[in-house]
C-alpha atoms as a PDB file:
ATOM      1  CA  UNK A   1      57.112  86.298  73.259  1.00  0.00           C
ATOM      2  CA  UNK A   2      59.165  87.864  70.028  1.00  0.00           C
ATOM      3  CA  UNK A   3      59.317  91.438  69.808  1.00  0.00           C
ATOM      4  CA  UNK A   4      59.089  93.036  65.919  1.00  0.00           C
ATOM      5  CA  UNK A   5      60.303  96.991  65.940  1.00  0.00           C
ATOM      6  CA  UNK A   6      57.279  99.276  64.209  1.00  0.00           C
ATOM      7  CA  UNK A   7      59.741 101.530  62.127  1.00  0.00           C
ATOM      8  CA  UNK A   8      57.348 104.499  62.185  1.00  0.00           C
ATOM      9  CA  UNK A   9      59.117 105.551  65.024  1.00  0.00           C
ATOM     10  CA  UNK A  10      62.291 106.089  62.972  1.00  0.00           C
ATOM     11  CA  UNK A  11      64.456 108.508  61.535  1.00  0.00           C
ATOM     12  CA  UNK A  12      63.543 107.665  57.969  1.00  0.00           C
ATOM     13  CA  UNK A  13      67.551 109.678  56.860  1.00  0.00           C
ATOM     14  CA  UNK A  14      68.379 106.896  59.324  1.00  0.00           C
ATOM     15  CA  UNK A  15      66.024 104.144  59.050  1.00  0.00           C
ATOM     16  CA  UNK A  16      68.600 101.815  57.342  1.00  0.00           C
ATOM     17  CA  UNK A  17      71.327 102.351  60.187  1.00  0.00           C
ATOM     18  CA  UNK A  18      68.204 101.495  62.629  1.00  0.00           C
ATOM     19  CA  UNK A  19      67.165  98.206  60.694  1.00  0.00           C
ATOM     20  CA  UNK A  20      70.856  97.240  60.814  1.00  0.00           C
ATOM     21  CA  UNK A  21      71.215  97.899  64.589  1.00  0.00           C
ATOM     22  CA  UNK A  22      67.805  96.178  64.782  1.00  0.00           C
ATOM     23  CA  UNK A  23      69.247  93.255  63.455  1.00  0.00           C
ATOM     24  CA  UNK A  24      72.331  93.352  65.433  1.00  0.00           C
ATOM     25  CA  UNK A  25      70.270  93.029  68.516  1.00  0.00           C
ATOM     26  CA  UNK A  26      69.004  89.893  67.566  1.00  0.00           C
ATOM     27  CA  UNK A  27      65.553  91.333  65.882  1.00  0.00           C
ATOM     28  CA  UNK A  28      64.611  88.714  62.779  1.00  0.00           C
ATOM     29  CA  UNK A  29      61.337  90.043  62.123  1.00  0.00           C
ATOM     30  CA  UNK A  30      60.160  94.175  61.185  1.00  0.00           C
ATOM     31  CA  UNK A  31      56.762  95.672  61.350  1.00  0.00           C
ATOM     32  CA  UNK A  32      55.461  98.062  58.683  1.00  0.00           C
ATOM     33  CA  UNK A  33      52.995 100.199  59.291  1.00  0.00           C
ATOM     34  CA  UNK A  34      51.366 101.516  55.707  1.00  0.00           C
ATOM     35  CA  UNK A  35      48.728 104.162  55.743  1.00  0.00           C
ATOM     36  CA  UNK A  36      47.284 105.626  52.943  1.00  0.00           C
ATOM     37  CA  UNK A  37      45.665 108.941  54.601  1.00  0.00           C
ATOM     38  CA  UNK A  38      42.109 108.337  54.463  1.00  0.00           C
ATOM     39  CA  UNK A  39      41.459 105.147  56.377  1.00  0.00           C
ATOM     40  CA  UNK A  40      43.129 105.943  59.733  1.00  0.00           C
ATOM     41  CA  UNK A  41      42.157 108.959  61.960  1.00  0.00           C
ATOM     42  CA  UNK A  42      43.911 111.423  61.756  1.00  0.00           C
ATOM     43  CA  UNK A  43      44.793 111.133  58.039  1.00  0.00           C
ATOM     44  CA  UNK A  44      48.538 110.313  57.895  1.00  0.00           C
ATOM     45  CA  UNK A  45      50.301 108.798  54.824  1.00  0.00           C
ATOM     46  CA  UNK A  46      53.705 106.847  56.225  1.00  0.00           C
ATOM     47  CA  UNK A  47      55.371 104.957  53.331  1.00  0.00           C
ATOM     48  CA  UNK A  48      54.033 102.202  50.359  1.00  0.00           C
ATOM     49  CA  UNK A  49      56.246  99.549  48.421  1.00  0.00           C
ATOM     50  CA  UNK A  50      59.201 101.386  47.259  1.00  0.00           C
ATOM     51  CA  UNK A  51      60.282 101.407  50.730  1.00  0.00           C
ATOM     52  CA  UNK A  52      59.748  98.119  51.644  1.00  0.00           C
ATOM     53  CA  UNK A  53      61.374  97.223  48.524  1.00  0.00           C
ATOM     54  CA  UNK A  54      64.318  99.288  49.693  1.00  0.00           C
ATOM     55  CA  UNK A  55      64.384  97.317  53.560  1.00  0.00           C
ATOM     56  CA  UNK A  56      64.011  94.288  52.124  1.00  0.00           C
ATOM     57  CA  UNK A  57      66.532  94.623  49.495  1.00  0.00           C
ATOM     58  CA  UNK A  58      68.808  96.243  52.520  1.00  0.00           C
ATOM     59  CA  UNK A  59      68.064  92.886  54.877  1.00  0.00           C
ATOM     60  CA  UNK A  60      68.131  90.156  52.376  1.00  0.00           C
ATOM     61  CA  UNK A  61      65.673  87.175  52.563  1.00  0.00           C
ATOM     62  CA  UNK A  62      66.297  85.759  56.090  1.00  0.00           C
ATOM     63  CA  UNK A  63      64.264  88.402  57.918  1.00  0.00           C
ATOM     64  CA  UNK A  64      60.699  88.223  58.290  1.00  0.00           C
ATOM     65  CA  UNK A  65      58.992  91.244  57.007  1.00  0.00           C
ATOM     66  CA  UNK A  66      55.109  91.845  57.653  1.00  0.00           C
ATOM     67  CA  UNK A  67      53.007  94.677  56.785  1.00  0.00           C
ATOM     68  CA  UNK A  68      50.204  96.683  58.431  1.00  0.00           C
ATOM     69  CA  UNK A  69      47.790  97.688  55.922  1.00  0.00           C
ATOM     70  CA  UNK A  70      45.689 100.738  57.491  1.00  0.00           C
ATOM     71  CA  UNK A  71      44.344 101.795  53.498  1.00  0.00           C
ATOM     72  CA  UNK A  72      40.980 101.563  52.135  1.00  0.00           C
ATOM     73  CA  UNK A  73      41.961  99.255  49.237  1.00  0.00           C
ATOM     74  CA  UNK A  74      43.881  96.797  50.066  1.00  0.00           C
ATOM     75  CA  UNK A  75      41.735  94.153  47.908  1.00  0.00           C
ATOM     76  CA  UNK A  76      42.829  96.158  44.608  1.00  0.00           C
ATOM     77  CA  UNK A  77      46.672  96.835  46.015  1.00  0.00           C
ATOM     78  CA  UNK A  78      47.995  94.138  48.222  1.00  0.00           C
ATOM     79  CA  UNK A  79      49.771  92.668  44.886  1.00  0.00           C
ATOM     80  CA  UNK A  80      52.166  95.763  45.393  1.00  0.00           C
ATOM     81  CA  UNK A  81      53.207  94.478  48.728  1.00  0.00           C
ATOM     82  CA  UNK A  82      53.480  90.804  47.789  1.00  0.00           C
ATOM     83  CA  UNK A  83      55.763  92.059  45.074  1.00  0.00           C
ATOM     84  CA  UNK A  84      58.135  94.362  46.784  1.00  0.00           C
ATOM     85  CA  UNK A  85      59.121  91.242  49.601  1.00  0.00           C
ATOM     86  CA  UNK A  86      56.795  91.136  52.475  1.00  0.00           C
ATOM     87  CA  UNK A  87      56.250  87.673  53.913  1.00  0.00           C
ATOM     88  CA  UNK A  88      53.095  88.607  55.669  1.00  0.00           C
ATOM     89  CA  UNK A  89      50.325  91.162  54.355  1.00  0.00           C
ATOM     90  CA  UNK A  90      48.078  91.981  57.386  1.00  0.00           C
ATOM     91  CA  UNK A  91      44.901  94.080  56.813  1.00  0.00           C
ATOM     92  CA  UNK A  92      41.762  95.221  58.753  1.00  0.00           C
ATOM     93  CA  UNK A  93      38.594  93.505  59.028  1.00  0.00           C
ATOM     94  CA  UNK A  94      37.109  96.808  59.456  1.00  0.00           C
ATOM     95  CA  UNK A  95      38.175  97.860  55.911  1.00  0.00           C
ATOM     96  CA  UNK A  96      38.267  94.415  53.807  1.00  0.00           C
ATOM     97  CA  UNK A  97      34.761  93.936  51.879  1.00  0.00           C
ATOM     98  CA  UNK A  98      35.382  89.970  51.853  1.00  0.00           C
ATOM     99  CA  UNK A  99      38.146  88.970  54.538  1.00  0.00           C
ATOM    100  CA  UNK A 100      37.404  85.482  53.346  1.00  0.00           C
ATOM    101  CA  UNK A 101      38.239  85.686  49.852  1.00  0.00           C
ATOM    102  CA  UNK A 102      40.885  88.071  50.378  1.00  0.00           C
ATOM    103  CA  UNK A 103      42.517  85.127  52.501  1.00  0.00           C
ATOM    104  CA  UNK A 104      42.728  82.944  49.145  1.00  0.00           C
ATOM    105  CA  UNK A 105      43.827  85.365  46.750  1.00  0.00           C
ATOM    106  CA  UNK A 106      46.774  86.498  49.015  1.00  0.00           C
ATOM    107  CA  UNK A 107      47.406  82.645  50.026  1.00  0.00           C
ATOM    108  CA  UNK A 108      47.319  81.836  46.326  1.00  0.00           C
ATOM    109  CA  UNK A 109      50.398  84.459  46.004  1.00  0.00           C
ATOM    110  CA  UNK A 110      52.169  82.808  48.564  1.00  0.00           C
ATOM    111  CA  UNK A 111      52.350  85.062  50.954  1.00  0.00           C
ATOM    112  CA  UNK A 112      50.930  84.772  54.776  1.00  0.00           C
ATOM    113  CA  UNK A 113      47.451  86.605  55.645  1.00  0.00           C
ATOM    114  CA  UNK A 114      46.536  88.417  58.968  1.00  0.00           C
ATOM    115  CA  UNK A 115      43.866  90.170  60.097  1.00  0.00           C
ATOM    116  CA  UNK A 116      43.866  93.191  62.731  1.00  0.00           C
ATOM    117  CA  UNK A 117      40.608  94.543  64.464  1.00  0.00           C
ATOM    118  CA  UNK A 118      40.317  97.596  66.326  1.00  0.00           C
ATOM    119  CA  UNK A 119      39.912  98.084  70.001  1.00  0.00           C
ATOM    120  CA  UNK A 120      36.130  98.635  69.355  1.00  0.00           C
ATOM    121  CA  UNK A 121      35.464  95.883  66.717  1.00  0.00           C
ATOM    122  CA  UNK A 122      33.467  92.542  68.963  1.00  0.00           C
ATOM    123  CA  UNK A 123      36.017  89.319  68.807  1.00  0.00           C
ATOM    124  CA  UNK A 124      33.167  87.865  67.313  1.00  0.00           C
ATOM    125  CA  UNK A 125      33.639  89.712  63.651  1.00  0.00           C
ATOM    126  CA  UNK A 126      36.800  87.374  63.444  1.00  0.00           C
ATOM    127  CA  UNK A 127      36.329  84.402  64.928  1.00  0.00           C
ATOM    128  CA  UNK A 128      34.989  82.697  61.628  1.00  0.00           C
ATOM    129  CA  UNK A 129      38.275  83.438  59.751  1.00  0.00           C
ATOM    130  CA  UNK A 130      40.599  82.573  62.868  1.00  0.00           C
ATOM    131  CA  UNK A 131      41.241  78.771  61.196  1.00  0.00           C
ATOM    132  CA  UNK A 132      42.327  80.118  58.437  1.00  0.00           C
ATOM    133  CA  UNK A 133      44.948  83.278  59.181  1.00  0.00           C
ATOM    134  CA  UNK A 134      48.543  82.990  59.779  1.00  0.00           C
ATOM    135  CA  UNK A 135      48.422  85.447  62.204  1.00  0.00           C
ATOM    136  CA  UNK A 136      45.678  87.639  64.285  1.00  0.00           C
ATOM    137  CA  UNK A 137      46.250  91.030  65.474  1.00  0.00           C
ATOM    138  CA  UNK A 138      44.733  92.869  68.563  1.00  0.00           C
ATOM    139  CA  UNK A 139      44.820  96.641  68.507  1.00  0.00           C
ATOM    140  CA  UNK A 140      45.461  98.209  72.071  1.00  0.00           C
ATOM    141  CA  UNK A 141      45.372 101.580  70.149  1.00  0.00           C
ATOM    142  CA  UNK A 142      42.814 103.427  67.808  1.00  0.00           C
ATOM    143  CA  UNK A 143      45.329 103.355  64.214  1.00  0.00           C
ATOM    144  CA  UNK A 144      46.876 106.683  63.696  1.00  0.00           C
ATOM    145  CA  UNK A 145      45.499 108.400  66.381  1.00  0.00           C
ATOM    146  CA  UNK A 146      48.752 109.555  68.178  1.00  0.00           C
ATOM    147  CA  UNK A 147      49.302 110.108  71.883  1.00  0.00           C
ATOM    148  CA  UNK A 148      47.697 107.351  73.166  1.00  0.00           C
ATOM    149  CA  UNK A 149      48.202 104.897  76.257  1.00  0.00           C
ATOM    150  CA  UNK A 150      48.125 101.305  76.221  1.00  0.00           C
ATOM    151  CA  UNK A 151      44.395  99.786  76.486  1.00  0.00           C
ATOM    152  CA  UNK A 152      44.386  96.899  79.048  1.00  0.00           C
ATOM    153  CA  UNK A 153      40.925  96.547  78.875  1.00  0.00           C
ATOM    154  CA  UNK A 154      42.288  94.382  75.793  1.00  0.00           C
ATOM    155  CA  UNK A 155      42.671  91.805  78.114  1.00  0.00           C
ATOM    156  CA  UNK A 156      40.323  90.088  77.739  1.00  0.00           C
ATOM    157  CA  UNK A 157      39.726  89.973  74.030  1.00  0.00           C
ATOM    158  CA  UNK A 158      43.375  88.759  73.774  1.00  0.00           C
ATOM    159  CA  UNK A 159      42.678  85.796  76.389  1.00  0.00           C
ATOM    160  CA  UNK A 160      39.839  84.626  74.445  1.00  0.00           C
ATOM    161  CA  UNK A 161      41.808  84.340  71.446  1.00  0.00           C
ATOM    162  CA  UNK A 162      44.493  83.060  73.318  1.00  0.00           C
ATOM    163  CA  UNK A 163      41.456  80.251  74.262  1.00  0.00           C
ATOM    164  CA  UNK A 164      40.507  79.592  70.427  1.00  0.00           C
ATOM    165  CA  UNK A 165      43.673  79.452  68.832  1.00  0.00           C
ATOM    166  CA  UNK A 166      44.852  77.127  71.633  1.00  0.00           C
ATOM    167  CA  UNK A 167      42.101  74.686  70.660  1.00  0.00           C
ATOM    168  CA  UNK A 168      42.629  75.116  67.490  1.00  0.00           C
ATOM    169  CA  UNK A 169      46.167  73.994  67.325  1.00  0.00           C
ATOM    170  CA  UNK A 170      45.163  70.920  69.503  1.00  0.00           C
ATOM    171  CA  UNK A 171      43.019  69.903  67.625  1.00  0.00           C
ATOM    172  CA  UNK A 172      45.532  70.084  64.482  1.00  0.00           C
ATOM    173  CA  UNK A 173      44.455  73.212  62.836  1.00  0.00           C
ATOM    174  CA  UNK A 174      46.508  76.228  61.601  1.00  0.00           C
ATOM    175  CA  UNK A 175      48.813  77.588  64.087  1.00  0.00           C
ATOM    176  CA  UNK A 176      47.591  81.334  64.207  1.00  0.00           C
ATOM    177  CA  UNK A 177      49.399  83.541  65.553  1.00  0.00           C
ATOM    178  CA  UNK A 178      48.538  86.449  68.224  1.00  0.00           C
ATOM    179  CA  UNK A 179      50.302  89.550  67.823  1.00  0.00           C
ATOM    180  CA  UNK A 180      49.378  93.094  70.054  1.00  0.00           C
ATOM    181  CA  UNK A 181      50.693  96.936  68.953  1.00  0.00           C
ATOM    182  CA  UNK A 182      49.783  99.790  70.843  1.00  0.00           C
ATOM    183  CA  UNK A 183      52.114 101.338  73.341  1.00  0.00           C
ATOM    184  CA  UNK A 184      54.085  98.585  74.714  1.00  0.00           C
ATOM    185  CA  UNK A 185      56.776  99.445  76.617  1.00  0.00           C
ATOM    186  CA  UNK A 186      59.281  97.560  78.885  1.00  0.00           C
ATOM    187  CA  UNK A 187      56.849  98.064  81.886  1.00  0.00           C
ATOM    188  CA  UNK A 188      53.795  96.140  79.906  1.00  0.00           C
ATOM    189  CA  UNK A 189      55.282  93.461  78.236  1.00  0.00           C
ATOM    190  CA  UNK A 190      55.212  91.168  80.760  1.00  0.00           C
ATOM    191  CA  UNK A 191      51.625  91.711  80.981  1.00  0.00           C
ATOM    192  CA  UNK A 192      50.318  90.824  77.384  1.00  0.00           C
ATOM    193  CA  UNK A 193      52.967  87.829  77.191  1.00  0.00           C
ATOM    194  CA  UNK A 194      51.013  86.649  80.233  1.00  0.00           C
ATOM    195  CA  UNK A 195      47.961  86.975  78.249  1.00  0.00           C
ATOM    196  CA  UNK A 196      49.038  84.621  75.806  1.00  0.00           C
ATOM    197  CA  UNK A 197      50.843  87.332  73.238  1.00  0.00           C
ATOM    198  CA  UNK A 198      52.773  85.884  70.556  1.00  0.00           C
ATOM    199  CA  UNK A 199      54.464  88.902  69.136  1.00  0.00           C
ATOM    200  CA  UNK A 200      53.970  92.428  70.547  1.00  0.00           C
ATOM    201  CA  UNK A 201      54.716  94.943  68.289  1.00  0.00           C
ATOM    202  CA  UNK A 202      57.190  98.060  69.955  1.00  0.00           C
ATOM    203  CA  UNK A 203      57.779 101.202  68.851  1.00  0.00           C
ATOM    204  CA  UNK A 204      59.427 104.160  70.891  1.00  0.00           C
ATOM    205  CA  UNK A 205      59.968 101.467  73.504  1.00  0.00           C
ATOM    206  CA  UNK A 206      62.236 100.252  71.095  1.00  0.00           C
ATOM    207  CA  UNK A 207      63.448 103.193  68.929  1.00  0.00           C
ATOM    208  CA  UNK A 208      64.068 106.374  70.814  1.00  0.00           C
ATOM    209  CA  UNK A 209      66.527 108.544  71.983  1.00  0.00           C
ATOM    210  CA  UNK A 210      66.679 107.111  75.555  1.00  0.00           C
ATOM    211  CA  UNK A 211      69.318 104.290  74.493  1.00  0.00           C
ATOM    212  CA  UNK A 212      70.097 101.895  71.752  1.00  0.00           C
ATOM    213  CA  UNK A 213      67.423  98.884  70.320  1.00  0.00           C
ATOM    214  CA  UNK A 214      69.458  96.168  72.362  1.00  0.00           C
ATOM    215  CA  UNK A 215      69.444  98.304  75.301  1.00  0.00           C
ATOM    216  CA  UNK A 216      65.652  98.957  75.347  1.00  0.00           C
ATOM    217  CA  UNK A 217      65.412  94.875  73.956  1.00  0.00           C
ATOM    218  CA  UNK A 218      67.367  94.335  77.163  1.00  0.00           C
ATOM    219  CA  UNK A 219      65.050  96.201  79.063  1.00  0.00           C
ATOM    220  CA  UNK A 220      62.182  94.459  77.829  1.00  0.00           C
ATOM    221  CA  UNK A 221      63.662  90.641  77.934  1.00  0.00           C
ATOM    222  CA  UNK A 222      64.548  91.398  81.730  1.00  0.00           C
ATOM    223  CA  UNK A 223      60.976  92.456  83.019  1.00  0.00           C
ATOM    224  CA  UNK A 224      59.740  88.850  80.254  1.00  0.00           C
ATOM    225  CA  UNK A 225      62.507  87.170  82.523  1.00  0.00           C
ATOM    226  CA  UNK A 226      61.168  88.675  85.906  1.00  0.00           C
ATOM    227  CA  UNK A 227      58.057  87.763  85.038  1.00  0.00           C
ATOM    228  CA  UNK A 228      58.210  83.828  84.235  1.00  0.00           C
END
């Protein structure tokens, strides 16, 4: 399972010291989490292009750079994205008026598409646009709601995926991706790779005060190791 840092956890004086010691610990691929502050919860606004511009002109082409896009428009402003470097625009299905068509504009750009669905949003909303997504992410949080735990009643959505995509590449199809964010941590990560987890996505338990990224990178390769 790879692990991609979320850099909302960041010191943004800091953030390109942290992307640099990100990289040093063997990280090739960063998570952005873009909200606009009217689609998510609680209303935050985090960052838009000019600072992904700015990390991807700071880590050069070799590193994969997605982005979350929590924002009620991302059909009118996913261009932006696509222009300042991202490899990968992910958006929700919850907020996307035509996920399909969206696919094959973004595609057309060049750039990979992904779609995210919230804890509460059926498996079943996606599963027609699975054959066609680079990558599918599972929420185990509500989006910008802070303070929450880990949901491992996501089990079971994730396993099912796990079950299509599976199928999917025997068969010949697209090799989807599964990706998870929402609060894991060293002590969990065994448990969604288990589920089938391509890439979690780790925040504090990367990025914190409580040691360096390699050290907490460490932490969380050991209990992967332990595990299998």
């Amino acid at each position: 399972m790879e692990i991609t840092p979320s850099i909302l956890t960041a010191d943004f004086c800091q953030l390109g010291n942290t992307l640099d010691e990100a990289i040093d610990a063997g990280i090739n691929w960063i998570h952005m989490d873009v909200m606009d502050g009217n689609w998510v919860v609680n209303r935050t606004i985090t960052f838009g292009p000019a600072i992904i511009r700015s990390v991807r002109d700071r880590l050069g082409p070799d590193v994969f750079i997605d982005c979350h896009l929590m924002i009620n428009n991302a059909e009118e402003t996913w261009e932006q994205y696509a222009d300042a470097g991202v490899n990968l625009i992910i958006a929700h299905i919850e907020a996307v008026q035509d996920f399909s068509q969206f696919i094959t504009t973004v595609r057309q750009a060049n750039v990979q598409v992904g779609c995210v669905l919230n804890p509460d949003t059926p498996a079943s909303d996606v599963l027609s646009l699975i054959p066609e997504l680079d990558l599918l992410l599972v929420m185990s949080v509500v989006p910008g709601k802070g303070g929450q735990s880990f949901m491992p009643e996501m089990e079971d959505k994730v396993r099912y995926f796990r079950e299509i995509i599976d199928k999917q590449i025997q068969s010949g199809g697209r090799p989807t991706k599964l990706m998870i964010d929402g609060g894991i941590k060293s002590h969990n990560a065994a448990k969604v790779a288990e589920w089938g987890i391509d890439i979690a996505v780790v925040g504090s338990g990367l990025i914190n005060n409580q040691g360096s990224i390699k050290y907490n990178l460490n932490l969380i390769y050991e209990a992967l190791n332990n595990q299998f």
